[in-house]
N, C-alpha and C. Protein backbone atom coordinates (compact mmCIF):
# COMPACT_ATOMS: atom_id res chain seq x y z
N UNK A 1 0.83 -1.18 0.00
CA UNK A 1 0.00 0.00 0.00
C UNK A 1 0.88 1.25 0.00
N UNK A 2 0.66 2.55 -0.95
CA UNK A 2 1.62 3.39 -0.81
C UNK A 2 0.21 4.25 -0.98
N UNK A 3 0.51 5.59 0.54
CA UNK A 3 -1.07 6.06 0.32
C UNK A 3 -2.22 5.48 0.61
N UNK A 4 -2.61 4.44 0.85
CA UNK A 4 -4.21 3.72 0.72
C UNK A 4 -3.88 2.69 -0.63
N UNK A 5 -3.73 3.33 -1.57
CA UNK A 5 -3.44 2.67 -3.04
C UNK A 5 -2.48 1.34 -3.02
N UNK A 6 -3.51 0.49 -3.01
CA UNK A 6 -2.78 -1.09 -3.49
C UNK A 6 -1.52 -1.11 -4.47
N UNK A 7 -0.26 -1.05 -4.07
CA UNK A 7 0.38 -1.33 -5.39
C UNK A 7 0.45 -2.98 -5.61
N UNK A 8 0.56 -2.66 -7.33
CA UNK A 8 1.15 -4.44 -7.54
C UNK A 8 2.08 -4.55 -8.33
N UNK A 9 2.87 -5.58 -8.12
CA UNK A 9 3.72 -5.94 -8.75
C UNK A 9 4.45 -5.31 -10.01
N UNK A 10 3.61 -5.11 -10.71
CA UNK A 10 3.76 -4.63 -12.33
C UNK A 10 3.81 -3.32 -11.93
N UNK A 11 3.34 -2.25 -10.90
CA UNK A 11 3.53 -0.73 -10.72
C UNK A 11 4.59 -0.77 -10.18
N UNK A 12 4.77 -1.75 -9.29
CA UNK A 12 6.79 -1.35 -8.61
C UNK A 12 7.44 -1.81 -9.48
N UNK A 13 7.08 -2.89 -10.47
CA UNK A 13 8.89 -3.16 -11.35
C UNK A 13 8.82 -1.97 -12.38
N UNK A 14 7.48 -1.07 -12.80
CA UNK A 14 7.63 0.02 -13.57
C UNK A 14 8.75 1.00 -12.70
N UNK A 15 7.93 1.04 -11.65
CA UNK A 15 8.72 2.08 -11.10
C UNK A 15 10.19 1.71 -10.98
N UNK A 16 10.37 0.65 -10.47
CA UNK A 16 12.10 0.28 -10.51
C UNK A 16 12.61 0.46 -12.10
N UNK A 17 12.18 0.13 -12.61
CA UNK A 17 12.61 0.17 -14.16
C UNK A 17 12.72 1.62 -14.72
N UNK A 18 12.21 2.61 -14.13
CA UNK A 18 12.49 4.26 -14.51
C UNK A 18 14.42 4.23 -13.63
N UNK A 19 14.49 3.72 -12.88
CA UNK A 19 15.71 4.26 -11.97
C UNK A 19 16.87 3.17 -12.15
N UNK A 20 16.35 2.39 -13.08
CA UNK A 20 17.97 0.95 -13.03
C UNK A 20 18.80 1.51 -13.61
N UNK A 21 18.96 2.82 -14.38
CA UNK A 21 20.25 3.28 -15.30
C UNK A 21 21.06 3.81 -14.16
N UNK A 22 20.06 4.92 -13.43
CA UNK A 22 21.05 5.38 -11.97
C UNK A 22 21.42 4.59 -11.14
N UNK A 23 20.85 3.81 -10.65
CA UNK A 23 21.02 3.23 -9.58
C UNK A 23 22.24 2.09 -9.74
N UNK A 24 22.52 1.75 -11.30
CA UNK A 24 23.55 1.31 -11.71
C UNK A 24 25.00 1.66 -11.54
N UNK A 25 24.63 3.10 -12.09
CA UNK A 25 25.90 3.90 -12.33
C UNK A 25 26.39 4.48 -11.05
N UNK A 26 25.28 4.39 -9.70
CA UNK A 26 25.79 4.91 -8.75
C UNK A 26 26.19 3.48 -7.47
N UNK A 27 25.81 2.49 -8.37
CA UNK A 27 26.09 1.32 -7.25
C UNK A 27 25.02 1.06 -6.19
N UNK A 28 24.09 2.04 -6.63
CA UNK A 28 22.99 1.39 -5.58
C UNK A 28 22.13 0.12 -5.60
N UNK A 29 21.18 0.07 -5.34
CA UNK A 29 20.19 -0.40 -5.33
C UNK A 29 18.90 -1.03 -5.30
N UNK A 30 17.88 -1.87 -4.75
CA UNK A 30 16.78 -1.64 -4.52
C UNK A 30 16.55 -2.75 -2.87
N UNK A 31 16.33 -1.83 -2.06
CA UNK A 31 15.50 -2.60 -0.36
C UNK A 31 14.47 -2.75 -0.22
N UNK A 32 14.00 -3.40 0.47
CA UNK A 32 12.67 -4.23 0.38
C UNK A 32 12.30 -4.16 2.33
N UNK A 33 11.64 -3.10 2.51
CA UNK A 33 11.73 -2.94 4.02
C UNK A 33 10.41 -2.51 4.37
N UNK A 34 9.64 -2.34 5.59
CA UNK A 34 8.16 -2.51 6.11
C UNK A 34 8.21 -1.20 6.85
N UNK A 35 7.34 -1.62 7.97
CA UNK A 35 7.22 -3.39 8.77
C UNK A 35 7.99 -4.20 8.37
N UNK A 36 7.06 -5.43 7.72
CA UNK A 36 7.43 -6.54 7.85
C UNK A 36 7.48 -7.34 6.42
N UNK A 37 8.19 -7.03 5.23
CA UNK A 37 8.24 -7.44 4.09
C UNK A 37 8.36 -9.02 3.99
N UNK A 38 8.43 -10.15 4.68
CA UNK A 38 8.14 -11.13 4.58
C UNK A 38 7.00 -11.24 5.37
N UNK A 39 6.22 -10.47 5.48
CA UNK A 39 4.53 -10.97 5.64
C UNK A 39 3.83 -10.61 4.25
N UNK A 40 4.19 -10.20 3.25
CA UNK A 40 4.09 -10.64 2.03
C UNK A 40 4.89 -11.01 1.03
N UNK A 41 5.25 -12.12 1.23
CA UNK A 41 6.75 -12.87 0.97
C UNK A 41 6.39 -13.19 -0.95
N UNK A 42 5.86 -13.70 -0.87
CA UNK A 42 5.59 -13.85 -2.65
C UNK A 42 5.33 -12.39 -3.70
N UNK A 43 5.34 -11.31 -2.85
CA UNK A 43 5.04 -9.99 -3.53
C UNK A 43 6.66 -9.55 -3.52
N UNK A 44 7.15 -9.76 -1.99
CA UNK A 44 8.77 -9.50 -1.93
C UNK A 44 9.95 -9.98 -3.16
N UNK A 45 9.01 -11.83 -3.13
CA UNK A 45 9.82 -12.28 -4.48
C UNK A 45 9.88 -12.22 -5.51
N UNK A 46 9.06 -11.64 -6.20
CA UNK A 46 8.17 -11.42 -7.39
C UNK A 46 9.06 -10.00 -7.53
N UNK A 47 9.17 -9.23 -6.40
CA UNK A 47 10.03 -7.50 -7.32
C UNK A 47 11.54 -8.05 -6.69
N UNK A 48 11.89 -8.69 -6.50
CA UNK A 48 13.09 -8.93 -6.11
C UNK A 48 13.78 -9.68 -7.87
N UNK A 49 12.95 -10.70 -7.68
CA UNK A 49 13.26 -11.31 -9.13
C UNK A 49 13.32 -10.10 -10.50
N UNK A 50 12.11 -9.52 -10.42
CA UNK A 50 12.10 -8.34 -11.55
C UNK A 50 13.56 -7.68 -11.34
N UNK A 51 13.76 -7.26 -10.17
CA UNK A 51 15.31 -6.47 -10.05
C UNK A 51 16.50 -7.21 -10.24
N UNK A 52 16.30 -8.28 -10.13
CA UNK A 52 17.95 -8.84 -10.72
C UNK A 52 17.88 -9.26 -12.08
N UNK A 53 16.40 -9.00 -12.89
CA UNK A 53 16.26 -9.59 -13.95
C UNK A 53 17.14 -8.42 -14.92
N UNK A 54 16.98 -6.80 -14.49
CA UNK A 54 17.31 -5.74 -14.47
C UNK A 54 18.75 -5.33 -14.03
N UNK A 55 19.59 -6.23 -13.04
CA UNK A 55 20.37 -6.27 -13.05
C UNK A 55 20.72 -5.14 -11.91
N UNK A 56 19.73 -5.08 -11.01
CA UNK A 56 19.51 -4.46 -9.60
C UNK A 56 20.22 -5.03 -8.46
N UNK A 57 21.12 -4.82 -7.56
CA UNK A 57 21.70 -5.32 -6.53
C UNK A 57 20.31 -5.57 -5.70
N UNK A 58 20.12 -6.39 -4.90
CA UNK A 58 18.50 -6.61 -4.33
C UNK A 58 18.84 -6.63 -2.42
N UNK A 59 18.41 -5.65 -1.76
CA UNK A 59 18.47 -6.13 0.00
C UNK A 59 17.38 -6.31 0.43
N UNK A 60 17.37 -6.85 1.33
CA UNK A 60 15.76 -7.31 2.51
C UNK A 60 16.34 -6.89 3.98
N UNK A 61 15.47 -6.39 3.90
CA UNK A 61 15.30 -5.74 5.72
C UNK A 61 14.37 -6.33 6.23
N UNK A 62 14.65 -7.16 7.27
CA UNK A 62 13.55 -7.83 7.72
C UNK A 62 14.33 -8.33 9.35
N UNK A 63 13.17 -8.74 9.80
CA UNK A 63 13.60 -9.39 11.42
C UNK A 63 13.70 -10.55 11.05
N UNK A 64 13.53 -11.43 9.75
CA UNK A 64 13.49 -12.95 9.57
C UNK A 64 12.89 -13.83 10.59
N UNK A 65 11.73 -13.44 11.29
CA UNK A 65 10.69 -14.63 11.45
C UNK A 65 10.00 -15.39 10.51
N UNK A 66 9.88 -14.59 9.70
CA UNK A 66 9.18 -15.27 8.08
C UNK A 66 9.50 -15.56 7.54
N UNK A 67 10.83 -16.27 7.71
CA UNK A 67 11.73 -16.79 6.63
C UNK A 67 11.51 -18.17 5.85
N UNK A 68 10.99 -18.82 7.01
CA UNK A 68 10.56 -19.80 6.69
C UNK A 68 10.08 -19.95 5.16
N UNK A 69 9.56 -18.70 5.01
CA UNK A 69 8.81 -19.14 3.86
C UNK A 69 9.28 -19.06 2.76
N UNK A 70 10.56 -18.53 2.28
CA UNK A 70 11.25 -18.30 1.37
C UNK A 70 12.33 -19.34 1.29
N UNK A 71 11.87 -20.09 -0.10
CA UNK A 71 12.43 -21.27 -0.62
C UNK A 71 14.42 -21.07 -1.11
N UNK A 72 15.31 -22.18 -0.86
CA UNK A 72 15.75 -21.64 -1.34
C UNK A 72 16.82 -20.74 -2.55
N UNK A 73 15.57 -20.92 -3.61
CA UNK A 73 15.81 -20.18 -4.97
C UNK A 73 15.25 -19.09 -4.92
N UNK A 74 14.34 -18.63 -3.66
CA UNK A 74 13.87 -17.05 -3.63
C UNK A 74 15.69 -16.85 -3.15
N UNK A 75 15.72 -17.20 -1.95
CA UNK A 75 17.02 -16.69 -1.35
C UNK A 75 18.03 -16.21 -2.37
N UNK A 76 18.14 -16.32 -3.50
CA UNK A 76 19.18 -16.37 -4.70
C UNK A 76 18.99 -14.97 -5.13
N UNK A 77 17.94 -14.75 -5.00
CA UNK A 77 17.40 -13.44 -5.51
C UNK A 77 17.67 -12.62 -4.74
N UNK A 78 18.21 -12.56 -3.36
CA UNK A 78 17.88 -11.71 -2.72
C UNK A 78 20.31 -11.37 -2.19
N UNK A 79 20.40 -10.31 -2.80
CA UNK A 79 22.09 -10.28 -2.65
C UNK A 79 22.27 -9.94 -0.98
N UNK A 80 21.31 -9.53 -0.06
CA UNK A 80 22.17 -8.78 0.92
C UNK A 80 20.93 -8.92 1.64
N UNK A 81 21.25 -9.28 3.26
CA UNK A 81 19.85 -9.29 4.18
C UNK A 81 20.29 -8.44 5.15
N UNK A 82 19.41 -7.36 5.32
CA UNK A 82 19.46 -6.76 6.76
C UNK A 82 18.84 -7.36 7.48
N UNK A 83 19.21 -7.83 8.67
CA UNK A 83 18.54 -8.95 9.83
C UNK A 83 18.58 -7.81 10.99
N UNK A 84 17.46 -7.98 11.26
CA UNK A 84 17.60 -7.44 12.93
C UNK A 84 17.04 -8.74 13.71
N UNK A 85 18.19 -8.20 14.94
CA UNK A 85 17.98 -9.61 15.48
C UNK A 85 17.80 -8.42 17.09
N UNK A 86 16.33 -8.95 18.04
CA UNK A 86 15.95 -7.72 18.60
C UNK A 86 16.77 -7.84 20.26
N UNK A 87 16.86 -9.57 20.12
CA UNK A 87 17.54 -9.43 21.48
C UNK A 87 17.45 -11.14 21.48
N UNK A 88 18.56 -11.54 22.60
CA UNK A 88 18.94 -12.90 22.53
C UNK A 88 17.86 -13.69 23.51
N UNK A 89 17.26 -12.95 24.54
CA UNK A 89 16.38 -14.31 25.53
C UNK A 89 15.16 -14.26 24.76
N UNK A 90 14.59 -15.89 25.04
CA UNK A 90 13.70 -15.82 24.01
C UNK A 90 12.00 -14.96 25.09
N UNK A 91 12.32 -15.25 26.37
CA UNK A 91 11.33 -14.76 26.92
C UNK A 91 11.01 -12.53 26.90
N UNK A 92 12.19 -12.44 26.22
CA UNK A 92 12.65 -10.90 26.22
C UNK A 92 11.90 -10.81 24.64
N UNK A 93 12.36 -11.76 23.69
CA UNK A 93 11.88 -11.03 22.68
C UNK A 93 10.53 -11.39 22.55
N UNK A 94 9.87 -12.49 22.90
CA UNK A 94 8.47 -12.79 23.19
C UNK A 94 7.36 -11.41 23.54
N UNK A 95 8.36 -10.65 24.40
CA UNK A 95 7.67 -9.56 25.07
C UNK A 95 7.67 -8.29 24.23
N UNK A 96 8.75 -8.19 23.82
CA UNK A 96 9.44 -6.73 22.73
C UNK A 96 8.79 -7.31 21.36
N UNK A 97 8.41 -8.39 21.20
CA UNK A 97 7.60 -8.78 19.23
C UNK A 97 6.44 -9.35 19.12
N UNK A 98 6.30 -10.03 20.18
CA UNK A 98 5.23 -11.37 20.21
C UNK A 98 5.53 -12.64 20.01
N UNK A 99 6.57 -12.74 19.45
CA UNK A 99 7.03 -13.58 18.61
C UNK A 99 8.22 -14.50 19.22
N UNK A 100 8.39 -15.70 18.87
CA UNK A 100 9.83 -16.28 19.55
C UNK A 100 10.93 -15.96 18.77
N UNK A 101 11.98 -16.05 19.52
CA UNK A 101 13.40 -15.81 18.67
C UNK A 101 14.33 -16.92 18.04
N UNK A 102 13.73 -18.31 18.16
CA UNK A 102 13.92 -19.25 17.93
C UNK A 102 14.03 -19.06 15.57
N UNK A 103 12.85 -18.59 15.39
CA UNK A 103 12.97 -18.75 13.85
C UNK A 103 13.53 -17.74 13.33
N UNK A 104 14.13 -17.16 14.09
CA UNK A 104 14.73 -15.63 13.56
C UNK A 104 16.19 -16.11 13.02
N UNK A 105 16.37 -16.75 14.60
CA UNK A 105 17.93 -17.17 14.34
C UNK A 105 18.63 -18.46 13.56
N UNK A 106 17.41 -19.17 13.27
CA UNK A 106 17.23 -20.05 11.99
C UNK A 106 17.31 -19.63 10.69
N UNK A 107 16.78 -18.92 11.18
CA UNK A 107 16.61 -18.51 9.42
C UNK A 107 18.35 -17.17 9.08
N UNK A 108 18.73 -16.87 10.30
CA UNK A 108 20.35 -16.13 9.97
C UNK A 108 21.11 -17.62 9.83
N UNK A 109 20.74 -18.60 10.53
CA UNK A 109 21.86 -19.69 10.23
C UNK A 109 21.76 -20.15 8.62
N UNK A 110 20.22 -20.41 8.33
CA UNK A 110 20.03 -20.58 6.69
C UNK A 110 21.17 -19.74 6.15
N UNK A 111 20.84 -18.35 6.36
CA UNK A 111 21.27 -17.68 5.10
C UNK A 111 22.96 -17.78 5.46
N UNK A 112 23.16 -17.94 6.06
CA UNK A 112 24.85 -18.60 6.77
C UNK A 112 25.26 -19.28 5.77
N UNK A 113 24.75 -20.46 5.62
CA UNK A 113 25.06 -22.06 5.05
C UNK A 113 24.76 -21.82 3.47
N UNK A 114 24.11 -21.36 3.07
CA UNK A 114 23.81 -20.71 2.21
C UNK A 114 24.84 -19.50 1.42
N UNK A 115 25.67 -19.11 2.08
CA UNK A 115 26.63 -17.88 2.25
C UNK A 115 26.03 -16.16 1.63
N UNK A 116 25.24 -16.20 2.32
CA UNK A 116 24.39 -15.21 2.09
C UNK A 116 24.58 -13.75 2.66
N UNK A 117 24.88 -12.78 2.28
CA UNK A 117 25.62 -11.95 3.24
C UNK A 117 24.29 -11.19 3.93
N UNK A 118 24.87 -10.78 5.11
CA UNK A 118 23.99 -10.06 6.42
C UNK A 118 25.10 -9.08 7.08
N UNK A 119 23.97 -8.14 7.07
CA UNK A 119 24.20 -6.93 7.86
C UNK A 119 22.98 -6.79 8.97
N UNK A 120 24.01 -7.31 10.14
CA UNK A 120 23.12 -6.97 11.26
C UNK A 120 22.86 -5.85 11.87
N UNK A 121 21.46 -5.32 12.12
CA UNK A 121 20.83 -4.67 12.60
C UNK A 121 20.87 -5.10 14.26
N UNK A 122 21.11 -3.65 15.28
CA UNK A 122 20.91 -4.00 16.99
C UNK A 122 20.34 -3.20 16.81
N UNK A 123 18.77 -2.82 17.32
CA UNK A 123 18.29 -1.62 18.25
C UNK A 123 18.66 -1.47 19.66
N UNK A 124 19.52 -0.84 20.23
CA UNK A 124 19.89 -0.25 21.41
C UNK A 124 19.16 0.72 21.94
N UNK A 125 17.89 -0.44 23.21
CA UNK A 125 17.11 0.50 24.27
C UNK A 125 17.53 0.43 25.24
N UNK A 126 17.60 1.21 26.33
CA UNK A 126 18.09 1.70 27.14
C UNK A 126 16.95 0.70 28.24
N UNK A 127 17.34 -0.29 28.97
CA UNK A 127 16.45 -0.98 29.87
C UNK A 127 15.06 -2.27 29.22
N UNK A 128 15.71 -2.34 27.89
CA UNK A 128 14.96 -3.29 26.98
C UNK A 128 16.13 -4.17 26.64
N UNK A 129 17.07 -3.78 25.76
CA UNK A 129 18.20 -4.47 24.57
C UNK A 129 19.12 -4.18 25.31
N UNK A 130 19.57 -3.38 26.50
CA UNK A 130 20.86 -2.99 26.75
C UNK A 130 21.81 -4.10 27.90
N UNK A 131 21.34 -4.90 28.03
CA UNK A 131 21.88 -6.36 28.77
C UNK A 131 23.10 -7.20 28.59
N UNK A 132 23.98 -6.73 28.90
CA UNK A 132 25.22 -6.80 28.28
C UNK A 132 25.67 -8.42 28.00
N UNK A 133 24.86 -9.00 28.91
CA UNK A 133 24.92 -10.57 28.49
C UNK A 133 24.49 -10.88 27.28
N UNK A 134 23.02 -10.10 27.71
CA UNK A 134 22.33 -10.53 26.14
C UNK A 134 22.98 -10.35 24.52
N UNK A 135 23.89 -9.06 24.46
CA UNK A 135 24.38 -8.83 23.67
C UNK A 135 25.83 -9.28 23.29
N UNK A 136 26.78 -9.69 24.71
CA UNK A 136 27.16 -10.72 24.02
C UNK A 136 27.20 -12.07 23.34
N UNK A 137 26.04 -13.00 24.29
CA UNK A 137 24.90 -13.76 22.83
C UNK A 137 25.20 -13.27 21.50
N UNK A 138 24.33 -12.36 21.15
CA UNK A 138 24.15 -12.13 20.06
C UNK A 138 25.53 -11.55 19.18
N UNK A 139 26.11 -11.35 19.80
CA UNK A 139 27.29 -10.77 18.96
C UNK A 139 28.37 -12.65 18.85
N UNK A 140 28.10 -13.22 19.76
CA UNK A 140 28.85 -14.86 19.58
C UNK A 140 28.16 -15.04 18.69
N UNK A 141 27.20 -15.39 17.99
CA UNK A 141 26.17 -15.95 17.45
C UNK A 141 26.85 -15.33 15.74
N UNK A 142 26.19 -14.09 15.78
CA UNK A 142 26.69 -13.38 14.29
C UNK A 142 28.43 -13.43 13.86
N UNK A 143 29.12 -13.83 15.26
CA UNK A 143 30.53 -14.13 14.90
C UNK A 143 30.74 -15.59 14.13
N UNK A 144 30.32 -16.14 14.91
CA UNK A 144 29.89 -17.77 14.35
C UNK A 144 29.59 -18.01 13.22
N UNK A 145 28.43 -17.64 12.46
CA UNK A 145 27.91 -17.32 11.33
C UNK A 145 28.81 -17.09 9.91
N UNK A 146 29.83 -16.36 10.14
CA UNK A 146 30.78 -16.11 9.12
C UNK A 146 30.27 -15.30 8.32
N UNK A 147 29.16 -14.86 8.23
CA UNK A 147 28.82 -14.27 6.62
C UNK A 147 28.48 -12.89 7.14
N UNK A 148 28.87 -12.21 8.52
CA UNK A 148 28.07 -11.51 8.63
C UNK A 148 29.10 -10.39 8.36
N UNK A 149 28.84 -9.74 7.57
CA UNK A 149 29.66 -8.29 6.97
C UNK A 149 29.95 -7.12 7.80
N UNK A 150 28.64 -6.70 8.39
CA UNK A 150 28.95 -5.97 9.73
C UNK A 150 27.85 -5.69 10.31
N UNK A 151 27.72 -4.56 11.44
CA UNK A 151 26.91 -5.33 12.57
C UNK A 151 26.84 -3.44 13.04
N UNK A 152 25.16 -2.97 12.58
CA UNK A 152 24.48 -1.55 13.28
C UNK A 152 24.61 -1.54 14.21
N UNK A 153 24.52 -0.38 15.22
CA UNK A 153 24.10 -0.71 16.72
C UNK A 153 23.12 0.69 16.32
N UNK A 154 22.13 0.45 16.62
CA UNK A 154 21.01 1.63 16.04
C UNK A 154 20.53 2.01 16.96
N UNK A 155 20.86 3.33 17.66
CA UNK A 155 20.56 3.94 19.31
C UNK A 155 19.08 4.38 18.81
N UNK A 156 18.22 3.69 20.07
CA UNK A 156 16.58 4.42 20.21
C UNK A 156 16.35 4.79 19.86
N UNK A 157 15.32 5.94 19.44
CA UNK A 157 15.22 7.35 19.15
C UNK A 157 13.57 7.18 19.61
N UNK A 158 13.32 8.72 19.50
CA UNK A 158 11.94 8.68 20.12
C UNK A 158 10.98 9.23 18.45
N UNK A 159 11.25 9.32 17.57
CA UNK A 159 10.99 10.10 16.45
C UNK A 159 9.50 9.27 15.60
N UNK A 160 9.45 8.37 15.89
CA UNK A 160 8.00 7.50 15.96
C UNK A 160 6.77 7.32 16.73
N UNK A 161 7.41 8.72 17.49
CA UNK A 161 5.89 8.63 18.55
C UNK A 161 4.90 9.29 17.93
N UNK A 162 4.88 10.34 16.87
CA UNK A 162 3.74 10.87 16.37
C UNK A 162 2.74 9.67 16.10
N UNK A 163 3.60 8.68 15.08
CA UNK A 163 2.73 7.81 14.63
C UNK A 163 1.84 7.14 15.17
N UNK A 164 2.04 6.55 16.92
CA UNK A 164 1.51 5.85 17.25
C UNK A 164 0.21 6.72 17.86
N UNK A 165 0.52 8.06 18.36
CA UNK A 165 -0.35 8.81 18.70
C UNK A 165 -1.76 8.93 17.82
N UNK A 166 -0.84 9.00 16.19
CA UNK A 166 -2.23 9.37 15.08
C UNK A 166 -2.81 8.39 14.75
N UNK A 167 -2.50 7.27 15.38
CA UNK A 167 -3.08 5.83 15.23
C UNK A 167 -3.98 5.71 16.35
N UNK A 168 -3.90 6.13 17.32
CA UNK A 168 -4.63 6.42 18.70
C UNK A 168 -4.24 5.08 19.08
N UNK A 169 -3.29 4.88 18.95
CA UNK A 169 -2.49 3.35 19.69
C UNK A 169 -1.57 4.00 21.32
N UNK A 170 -1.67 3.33 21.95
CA UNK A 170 -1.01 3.46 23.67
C UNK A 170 0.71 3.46 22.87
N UNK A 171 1.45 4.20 23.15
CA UNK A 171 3.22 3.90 22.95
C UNK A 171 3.66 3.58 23.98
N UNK A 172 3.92 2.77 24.21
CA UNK A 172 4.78 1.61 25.52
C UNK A 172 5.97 2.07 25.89
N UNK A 173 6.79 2.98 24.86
CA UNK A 173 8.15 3.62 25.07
C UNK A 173 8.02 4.68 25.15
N UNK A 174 6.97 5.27 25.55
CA UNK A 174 6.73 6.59 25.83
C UNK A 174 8.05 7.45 27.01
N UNK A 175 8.43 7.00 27.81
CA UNK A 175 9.37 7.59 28.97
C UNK A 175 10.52 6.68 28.93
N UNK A 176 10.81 6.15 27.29
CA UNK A 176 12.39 5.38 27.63
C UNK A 176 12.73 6.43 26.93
N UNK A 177 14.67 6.87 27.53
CA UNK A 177 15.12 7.47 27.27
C UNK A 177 16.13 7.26 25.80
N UNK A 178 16.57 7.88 24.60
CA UNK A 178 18.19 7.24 23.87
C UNK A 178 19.06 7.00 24.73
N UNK A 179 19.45 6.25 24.18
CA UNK A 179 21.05 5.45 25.14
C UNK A 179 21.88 6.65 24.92
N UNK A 180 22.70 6.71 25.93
CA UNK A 180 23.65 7.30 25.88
C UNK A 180 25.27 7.19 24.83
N UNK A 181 25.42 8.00 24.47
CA UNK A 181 26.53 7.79 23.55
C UNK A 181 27.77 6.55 23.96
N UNK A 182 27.68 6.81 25.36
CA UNK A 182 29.44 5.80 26.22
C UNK A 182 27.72 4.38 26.14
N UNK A 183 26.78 4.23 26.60
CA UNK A 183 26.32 2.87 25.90
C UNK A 183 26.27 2.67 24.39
N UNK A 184 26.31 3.10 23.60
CA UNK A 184 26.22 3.13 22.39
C UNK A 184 27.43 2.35 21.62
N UNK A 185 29.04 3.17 22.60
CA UNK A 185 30.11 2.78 22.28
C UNK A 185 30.30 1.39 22.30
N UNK A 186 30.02 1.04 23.88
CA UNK A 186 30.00 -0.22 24.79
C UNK A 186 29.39 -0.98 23.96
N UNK A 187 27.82 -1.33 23.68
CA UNK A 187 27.79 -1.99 22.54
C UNK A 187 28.10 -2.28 20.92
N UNK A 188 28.81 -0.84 20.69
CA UNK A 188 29.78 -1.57 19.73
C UNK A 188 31.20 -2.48 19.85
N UNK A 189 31.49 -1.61 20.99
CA UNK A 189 32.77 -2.28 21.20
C UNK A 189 32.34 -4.13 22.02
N UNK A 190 31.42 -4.55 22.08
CA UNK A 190 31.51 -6.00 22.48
C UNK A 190 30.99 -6.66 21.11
N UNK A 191 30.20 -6.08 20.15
CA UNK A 191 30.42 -6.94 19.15
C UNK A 191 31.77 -6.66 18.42
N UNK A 192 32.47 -5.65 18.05
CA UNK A 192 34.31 -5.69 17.89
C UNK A 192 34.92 -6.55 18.62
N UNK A 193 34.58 -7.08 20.13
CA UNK A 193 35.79 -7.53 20.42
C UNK A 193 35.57 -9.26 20.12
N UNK A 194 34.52 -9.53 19.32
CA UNK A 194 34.26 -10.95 18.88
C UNK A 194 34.79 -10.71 17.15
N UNK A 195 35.23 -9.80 16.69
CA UNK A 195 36.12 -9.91 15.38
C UNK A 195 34.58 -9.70 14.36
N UNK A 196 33.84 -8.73 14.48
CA UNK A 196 33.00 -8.34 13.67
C UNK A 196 33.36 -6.91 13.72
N UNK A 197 33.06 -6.22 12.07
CA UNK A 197 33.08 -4.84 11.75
C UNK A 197 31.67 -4.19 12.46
N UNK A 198 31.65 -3.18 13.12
CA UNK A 198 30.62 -2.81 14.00
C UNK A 198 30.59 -0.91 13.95
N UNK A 199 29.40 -0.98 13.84
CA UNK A 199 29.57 0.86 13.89
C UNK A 199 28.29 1.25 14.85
């Protein structure tokens, strides 16, 4: 939906198809990001395929719970995964997604074995994600992996609260604060000191 307006398939590979000369010449090009772009996983594959047919570098941003569903010759299609991975206990991320963390991290081992490159995504909250155990988990884990290229640490921000307001939805993070810059560091520097590129 862009606007209210259903797009399909055939309106985004138009639209990708106005920009493949630039996006060539400048080395970019085309992400596939939400929400949750594998909750419509056959629409994801369908312009993913159009873009490499085009000769489009192709990324997915996704938390990979839905991975499951992508066979894997979609995976082929797809050059580069942004994974966010939201936090290592599974009873923590149960609470922060709904969801278990069990198929998340399945589906980073897929694209592992697979040799699929990933760029990990951390959201760094201040009294949510900031658990220094937890994050070294997760930084063993993406070391392990081998494929992982390098590794966000993406401090809070509060810049999404309009939205939830104009939704007349409750915001749950209403009074968490951004991490502080020296936490910010700290979690980069423990995924560095497991031999991952980290910013």
């Amino acid at each position: 939906m862009s606007n209210g307006i259903p797009v399909t398939v055939q309106k985004a590979t138009e639209e990708l198809r106005k920009y493949r000369y630039g996006l060539k010449i400048m080395s970019g090009g085309f992400t596939l990001s939400g929400g949750e772009p594998l909750m419509q996983h056959r629409f994801a594959v369908k312009l993913f395929t159009a873009a490499k047919q085009m000769g489009i570098h192709t990324a997915l941003d996704t938390n990979g719970y839905w991975g499951y569903q992508l066979t894997d010759e979609d995976l082929e299609k797809i050059d580069l995964v942004l994974l966010d991975i939201k936090t290592w206990d599974p009873d923590r991320h149960r609470q922060l997604t709904g969801v278990d963390v069990g198929p998340v991290l399945t589906f980073a081992q897929r694209l592992a074995n697979r040799h699929r490159p990933i760029w990990l995504r951390f959201v760094l909250v201040p009294g949510l994600t900031d658990d220094r155990n937890d994050i070294a988990h997760i930084a063993d884990f993406a070391a392990g992996l081998e494929n992982v290229e390098r590794v966000d640490v993406l401090p809070f921000h509060q810049m999404g609260r309009h939205k939830w307001k104009a939704l007349g939805l409750k915001y749950e993070l209403e009074n968490v604060e951004p991490p502080s810059e020296e936490q910010v560091e700290r979690a980069v520097a423990q995924f560095q000191s497991v031999g991952l590129v980290a910013y």
